[in-house]
Protein backbone atom coordinates (compact mmCIF):
# COMPACT_ATOMS: atom_id res chain seq x y z
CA UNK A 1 0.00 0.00 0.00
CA UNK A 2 2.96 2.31 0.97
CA UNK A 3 4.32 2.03 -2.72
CA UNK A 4 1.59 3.02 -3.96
CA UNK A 5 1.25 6.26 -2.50
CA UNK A 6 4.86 6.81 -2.78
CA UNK A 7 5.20 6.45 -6.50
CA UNK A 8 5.27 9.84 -8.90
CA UNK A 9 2.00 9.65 -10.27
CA UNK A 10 -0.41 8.69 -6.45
CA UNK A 11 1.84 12.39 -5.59
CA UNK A 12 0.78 13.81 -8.94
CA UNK A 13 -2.81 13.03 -8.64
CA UNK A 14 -2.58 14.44 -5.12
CA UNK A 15 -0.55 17.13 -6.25
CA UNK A 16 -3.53 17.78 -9.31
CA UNK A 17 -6.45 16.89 -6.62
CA UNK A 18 -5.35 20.04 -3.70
CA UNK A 19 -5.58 22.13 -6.76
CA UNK A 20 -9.33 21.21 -7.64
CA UNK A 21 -9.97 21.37 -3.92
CA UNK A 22 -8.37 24.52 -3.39
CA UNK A 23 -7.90 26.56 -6.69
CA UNK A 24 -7.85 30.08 -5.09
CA UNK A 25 -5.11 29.30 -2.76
CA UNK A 26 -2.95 27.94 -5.34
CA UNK A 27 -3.61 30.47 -7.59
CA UNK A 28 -2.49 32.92 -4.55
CA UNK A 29 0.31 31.35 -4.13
CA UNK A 30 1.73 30.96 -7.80
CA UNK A 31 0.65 35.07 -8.12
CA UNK A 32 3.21 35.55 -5.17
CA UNK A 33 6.01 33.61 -6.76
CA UNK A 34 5.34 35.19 -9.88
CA UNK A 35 5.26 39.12 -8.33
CA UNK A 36 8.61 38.24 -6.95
CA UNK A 37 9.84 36.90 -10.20
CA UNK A 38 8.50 39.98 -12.17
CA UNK A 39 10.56 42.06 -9.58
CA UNK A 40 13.84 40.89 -9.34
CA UNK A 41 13.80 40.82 -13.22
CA UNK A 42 12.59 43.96 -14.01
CA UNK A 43 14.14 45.98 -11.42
CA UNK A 44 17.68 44.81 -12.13
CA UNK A 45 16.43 44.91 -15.85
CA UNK A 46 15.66 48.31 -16.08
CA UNK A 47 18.82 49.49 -13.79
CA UNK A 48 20.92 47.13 -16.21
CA UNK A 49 19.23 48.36 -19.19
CA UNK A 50 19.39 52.06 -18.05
CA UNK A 51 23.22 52.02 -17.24
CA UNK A 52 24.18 49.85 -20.24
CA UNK A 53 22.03 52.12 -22.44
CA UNK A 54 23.64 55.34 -21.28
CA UNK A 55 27.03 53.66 -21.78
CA UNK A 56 26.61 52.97 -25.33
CA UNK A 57 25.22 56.56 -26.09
CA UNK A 58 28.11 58.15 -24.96
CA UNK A 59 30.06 55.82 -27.16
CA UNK A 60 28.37 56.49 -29.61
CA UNK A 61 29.73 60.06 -29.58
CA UNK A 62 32.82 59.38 -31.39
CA UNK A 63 35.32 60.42 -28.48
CA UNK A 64 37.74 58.24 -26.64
CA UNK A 65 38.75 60.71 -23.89
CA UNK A 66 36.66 62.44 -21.35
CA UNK A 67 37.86 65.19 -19.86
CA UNK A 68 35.66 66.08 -16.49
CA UNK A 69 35.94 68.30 -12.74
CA UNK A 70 37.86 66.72 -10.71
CA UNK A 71 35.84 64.16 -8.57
CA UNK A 72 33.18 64.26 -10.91
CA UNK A 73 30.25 61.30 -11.41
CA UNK A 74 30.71 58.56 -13.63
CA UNK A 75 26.43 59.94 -13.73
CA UNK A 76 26.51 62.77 -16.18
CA UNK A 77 23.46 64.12 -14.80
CA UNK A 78 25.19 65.25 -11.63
CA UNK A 79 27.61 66.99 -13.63
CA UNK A 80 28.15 71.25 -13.17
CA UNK A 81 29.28 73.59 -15.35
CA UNK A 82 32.54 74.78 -14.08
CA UNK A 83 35.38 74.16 -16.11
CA UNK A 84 36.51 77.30 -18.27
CA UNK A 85 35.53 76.69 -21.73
CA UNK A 86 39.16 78.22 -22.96
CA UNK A 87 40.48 74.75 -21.48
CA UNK A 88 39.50 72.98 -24.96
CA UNK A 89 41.67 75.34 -26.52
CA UNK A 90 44.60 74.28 -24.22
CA UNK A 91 43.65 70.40 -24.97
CA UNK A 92 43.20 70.88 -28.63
CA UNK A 93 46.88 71.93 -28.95
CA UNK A 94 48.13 68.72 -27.27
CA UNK A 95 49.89 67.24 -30.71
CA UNK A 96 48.27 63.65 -30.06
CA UNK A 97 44.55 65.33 -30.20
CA UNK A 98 42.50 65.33 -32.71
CA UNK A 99 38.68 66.97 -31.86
CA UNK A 100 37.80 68.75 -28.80
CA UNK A 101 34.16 69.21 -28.09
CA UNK A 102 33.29 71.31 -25.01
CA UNK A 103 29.91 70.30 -23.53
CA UNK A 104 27.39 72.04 -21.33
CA UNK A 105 25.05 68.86 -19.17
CA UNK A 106 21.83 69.85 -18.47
CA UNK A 107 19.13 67.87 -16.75
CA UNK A 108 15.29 68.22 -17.44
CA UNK A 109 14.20 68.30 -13.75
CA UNK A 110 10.52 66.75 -14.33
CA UNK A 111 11.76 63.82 -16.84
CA UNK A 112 15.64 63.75 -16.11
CA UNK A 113 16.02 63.45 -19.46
CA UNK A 114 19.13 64.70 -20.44
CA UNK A 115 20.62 68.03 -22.60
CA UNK A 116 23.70 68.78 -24.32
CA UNK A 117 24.17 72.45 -24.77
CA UNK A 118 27.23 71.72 -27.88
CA UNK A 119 29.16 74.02 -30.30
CA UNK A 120 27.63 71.71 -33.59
CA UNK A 121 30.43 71.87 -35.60
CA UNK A 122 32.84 70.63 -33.21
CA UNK A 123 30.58 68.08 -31.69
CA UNK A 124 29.42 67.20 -34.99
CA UNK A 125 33.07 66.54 -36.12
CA UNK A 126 33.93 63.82 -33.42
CA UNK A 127 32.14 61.15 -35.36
CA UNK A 128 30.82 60.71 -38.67
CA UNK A 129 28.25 63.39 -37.30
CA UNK A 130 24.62 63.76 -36.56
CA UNK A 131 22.32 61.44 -39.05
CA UNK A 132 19.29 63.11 -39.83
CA UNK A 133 15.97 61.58 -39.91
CA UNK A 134 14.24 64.71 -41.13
CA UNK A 135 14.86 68.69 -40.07
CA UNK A 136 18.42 70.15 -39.95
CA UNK A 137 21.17 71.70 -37.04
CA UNK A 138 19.78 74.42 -34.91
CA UNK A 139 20.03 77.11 -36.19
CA UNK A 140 18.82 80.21 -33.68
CA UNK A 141 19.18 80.27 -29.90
CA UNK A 142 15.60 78.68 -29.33
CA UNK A 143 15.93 75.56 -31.63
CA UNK A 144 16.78 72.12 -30.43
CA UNK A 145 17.92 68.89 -31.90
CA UNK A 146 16.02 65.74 -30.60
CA UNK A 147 17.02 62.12 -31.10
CA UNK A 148 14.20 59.71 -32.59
CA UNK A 149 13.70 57.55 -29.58
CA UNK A 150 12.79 60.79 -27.48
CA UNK A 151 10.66 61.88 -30.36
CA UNK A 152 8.77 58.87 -30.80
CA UNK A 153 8.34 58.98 -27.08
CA UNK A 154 6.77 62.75 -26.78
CA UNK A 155 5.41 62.36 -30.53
CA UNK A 156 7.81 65.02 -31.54
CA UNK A 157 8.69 66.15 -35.11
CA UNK A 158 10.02 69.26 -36.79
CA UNK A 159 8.41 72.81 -36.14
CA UNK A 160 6.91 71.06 -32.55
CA UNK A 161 7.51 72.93 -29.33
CA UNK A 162 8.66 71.57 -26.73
CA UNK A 163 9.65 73.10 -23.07
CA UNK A 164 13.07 72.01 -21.40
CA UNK A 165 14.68 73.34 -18.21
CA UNK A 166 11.28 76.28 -18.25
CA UNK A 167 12.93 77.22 -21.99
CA UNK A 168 10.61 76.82 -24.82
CA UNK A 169 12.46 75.34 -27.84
CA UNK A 170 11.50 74.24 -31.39
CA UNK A 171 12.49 71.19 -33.05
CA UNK A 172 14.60 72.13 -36.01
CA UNK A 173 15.48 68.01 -36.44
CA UNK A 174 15.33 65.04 -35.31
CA UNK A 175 18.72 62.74 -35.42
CA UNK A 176 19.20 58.86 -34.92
CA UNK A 177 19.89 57.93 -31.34
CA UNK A 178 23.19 57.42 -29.81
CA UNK A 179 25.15 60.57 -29.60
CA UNK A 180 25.32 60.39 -25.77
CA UNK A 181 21.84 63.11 -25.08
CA UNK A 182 18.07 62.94 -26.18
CA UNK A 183 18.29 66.72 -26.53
CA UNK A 184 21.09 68.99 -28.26
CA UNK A 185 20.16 72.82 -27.77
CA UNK A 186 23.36 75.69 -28.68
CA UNK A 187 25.78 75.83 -26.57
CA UNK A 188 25.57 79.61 -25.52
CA UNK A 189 21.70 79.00 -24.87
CA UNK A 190 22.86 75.94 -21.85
CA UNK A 191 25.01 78.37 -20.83
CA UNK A 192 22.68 80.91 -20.22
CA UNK A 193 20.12 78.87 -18.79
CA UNK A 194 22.92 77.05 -16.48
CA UNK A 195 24.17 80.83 -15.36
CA UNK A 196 27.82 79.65 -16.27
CA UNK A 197 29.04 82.36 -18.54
CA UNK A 198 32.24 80.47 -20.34
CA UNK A 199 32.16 77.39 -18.33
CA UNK A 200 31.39 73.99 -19.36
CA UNK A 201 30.82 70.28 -17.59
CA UNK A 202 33.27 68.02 -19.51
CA UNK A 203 35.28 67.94 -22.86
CA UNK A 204 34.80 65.41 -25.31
CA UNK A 205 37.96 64.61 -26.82
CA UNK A 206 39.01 62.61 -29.90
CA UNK A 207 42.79 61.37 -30.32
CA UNK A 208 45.08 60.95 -33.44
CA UNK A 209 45.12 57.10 -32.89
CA UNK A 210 47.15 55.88 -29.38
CA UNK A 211 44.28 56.66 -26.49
CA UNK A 212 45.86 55.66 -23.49
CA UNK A 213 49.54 58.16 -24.67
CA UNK A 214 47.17 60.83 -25.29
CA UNK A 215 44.97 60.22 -21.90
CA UNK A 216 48.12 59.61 -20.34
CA UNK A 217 49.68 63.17 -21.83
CA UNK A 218 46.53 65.23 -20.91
CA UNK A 219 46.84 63.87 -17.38
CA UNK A 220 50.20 65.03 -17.13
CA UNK A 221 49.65 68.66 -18.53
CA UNK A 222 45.85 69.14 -16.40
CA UNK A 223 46.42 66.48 -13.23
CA UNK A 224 43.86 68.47 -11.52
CA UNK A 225 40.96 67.12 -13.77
CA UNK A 226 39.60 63.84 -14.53
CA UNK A 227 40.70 62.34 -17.73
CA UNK A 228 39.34 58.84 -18.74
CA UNK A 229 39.24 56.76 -21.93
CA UNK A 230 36.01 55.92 -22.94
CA UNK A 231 37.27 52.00 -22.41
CA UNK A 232 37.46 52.87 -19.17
CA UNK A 233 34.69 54.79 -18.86
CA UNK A 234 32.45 52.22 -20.55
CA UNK A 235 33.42 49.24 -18.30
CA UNK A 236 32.40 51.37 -15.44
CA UNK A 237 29.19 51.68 -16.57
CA UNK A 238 27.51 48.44 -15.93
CA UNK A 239 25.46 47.76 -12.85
CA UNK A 240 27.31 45.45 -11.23
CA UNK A 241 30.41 47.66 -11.52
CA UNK A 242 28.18 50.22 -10.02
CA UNK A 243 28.51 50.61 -5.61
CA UNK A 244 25.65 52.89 -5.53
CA UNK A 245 22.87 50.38 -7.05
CA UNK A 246 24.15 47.24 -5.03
CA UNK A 247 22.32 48.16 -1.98
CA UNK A 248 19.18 49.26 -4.21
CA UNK A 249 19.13 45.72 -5.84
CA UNK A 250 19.79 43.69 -3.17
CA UNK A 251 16.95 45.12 -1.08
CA UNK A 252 14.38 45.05 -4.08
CA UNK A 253 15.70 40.94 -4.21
CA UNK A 254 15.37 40.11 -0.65
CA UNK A 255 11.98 42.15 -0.83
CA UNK A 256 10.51 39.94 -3.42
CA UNK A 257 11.98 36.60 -1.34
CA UNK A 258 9.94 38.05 1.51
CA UNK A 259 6.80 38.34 -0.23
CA UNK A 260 7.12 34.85 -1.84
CA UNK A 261 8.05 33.47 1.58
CA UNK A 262 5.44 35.10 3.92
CA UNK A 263 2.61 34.30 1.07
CA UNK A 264 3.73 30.59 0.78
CA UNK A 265 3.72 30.35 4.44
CA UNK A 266 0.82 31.58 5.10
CA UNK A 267 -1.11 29.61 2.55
CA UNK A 268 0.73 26.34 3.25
CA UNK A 269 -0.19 26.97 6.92
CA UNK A 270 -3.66 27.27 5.99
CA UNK A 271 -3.66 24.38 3.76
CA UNK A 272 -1.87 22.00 6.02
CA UNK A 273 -4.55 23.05 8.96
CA UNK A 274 -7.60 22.26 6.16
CA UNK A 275 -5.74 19.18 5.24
CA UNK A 276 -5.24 17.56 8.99
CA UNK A 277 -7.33 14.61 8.38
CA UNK A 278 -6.30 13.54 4.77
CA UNK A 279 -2.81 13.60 6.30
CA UNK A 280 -4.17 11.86 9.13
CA UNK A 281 -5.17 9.14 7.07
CA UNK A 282 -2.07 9.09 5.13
CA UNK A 283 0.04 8.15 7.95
CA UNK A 284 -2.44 5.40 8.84
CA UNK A 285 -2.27 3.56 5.78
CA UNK A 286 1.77 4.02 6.22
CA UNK A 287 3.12 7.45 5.36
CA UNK A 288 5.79 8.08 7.10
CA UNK A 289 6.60 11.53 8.23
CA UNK A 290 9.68 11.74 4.90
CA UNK A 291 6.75 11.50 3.26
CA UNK A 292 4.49 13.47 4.73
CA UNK A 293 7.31 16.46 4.10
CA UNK A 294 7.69 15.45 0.56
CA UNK A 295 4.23 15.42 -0.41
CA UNK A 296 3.84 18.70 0.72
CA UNK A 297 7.43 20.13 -0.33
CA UNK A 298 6.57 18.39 -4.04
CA UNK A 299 3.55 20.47 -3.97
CA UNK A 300 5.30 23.53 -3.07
CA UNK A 301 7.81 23.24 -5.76
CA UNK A 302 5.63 22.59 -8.51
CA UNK A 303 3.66 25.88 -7.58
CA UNK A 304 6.49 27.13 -7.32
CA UNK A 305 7.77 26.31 -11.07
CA UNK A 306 4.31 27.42 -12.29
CA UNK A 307 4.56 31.38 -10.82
CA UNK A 308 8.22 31.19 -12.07
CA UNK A 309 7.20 30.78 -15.72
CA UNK A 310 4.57 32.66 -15.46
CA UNK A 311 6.64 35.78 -13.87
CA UNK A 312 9.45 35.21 -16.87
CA UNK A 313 6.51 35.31 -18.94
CA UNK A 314 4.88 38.49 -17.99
CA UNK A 315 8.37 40.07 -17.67
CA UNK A 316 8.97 39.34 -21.19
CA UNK A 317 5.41 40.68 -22.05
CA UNK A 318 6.33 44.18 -19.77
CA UNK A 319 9.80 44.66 -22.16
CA UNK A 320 7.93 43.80 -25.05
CA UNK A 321 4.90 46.47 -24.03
CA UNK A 322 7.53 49.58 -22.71
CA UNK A 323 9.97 48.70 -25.76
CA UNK A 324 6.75 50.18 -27.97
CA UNK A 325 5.21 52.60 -25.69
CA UNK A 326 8.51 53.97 -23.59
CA UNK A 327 11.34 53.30 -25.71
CA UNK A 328 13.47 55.94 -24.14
CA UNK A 329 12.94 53.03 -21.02
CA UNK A 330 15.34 50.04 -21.94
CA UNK A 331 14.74 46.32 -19.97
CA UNK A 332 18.07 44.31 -20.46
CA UNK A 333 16.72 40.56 -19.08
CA UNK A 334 20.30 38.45 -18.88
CA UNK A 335 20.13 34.50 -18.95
CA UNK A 336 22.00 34.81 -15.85
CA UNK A 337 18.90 37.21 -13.31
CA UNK A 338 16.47 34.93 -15.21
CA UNK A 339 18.38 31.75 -13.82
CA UNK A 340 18.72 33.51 -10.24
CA UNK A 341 15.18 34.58 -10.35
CA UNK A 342 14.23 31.45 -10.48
CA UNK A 343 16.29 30.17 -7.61
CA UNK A 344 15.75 32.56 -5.23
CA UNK A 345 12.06 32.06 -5.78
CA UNK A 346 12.03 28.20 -5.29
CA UNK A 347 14.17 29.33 -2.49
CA UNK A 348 11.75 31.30 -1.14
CA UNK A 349 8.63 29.09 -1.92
CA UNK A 350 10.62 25.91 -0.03
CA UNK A 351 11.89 28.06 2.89
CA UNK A 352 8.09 29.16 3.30
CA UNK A 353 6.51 25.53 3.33
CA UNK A 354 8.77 24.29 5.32
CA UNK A 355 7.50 25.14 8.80
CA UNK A 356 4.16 23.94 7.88
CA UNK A 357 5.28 20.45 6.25
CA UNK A 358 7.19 19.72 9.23
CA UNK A 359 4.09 20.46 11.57
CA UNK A 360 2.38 18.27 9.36
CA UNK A 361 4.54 15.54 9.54
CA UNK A 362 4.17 15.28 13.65
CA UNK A 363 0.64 14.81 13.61
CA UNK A 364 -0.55 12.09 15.64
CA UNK A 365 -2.66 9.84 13.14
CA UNK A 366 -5.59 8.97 15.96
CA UNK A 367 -5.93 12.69 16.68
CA UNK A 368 -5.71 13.73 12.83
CA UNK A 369 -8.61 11.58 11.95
CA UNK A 370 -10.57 12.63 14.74
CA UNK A 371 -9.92 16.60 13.30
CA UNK A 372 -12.98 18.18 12.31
């Protein structure tokens, strides 16, 4: 009789049978598992995404030397003007340099989207320039460039107005993405809005061919700046590189493992209570308690494998939905999260039915089957 009930399919018509007999509870519990599924991934999705995303825009620039303050944020958007703009004149007549572009970093305090205040032409020259989707270069003090992820965003196109930093600007173009902003305005006009008259927050700087001699030259002749290659600066920029969002994702993780566990145990707690007397019988016709805890740990983990696909699923579904409706919002989902998702919420899901299948396994069978 005892092989019977311990062979895979008496557990999976148990397993199929609690379900029938309690379909909201399961369902609660395999929404919990998938909630903290759906927030591990897309919280660490959308800082990876963010951070990569920024790094390859200002790659995308053309440079492969940032010159910065000293002390300044790998985060652009902490950035000040206060380096005098007659510095790029000093850099550009290093003999290894090739481009200098000085630029002013604004941020857009409602959207923190950010602004480039640039000189076009010598922005424009670090690369193989600006490529236009329709419109042209600024022309007047009031005209900005936009790049066509932040104009399919806001619906933008040429002649539209649009307000940044309380400044109302029209769009004289709009430019393929991946020049480091989402906005380009003059250079004179950031400076005016910024109140730094001649100053600037960084220089973009192209070299002749050998980075690290030319890094390594400007560091010598300005040692009180910051001077990176973009290498550098690029390999900075990923999240787990990144101090300041450790913290952040580690308590959004161990957030969701609460939620899964606290949800599990309360429902298996529940369940095991509603359950006494099945369980009572189950031990008299031989269960031992093993397999009293691996009835109800089997149960648990195939709940918990359904709310795991189901939160990949509907994470995919979220990327899928923001990559056509916020595009300026990228989700990077790495085989890696979705393989520790998954663990830490069987984790989770097993650490909360533990306490009850354990209970359940000291039951007394006379007293179980006389549970009402």
């Amino acid at each position: 009789m005892n092989e019977t009930y311990e062979g895979p399919f008496s557990l999976l018509q148990m397993f199929w049978g609690s379900i029938t007999a309690r379909p909201l509870r399961c369902f609660l519990s395999v929404m919990a598992i998938a909630i903290q599924v759906i927030l591990v991934l897309m919280i660490v999705g959308l800082t990876s995404g963010v951070v990569s995303e920024w790094g390859k825009r200002v790659e995308g620039v053309g440079a492969d030397i940032l010159v910065q303050p000293p002390n300044s944020s790998i985060f652009f958007a902490f950035s000040s003007a206060v380096m005098p703009e007659s510095l790029g004149d000093q850099i550009a007549q290093v003999s290894s340099v090739d481009e200098v572009a000085p630029t002013v970093i604004l941020t857009e305090p409602k959207s923190l989207v950010i602004v480039y205040g640039i000189d076009y032409q010598r922005f424009n020259a670090l690369s193989k320039g600006f490529i236009f989707r329709e419109g042209r270069p600024f022309e007047g003090p009031d005209e900005v460039i936009a790049d066509d992820v932040i104009a399919q965003t806001r619906h933008l196109h040429v002649g539209s107005k649009v307000t940044l930093l309380n400044h109302e600007f029209t769009v004289s173009g709009i430019v393929a993405h991946g020049k480091g902003a989402r906005f380009f305005i003059p250079i004179r006009t950031a400076q005016e809005i910024a109140g730094a008259e001649k100053r600037v927050s960084m220089f973009y700087v192209r070299s002749k061919g050998d980075t690290e001699a030319t890094r390594a030259q400007l560091a010598k002749l300005f040692p009180q700046y910051s001077i990176r290659s973009l290498a550098e600066y690029v390999s900075l920029m990923n999240s787990s590189n990144l101090p300041q969002l450790r913290p952040f994702t580690r308590t959004m993780v161990a957030l969701g493992i609460v939620i899964s566990f606290l949800v599990v145990l309360l429902n298996m707690h529940t369940m095991v209570m509603e359950r006494t007397r099945e369980i009572g019988i189950l031990k008299a016709l031989g269960f031992s308690r093993f397999d009293v805890v691996r009835m109800l740990l089997t149960e648990t983990f195939i709940l918990a494998l359904f709310g795991t696909g189901l939160g990949i699923g509907l994470t995919f579904l979220t990327q899928v939905i923001l990559k056509e409706t916020k595009p300026d919002l990228p989700v990077l989902i790495t085989t890696a999260w979705i393989l520790s998702a998954t663990a830490l919420a069987l984790v989770g899901a097993t650490a909360g039915a533990l306490y009850p299948a354990f209970r359940a396994a000291t039951y007394d069978p006379v007293v179980a089957l006389a549970y009402e």
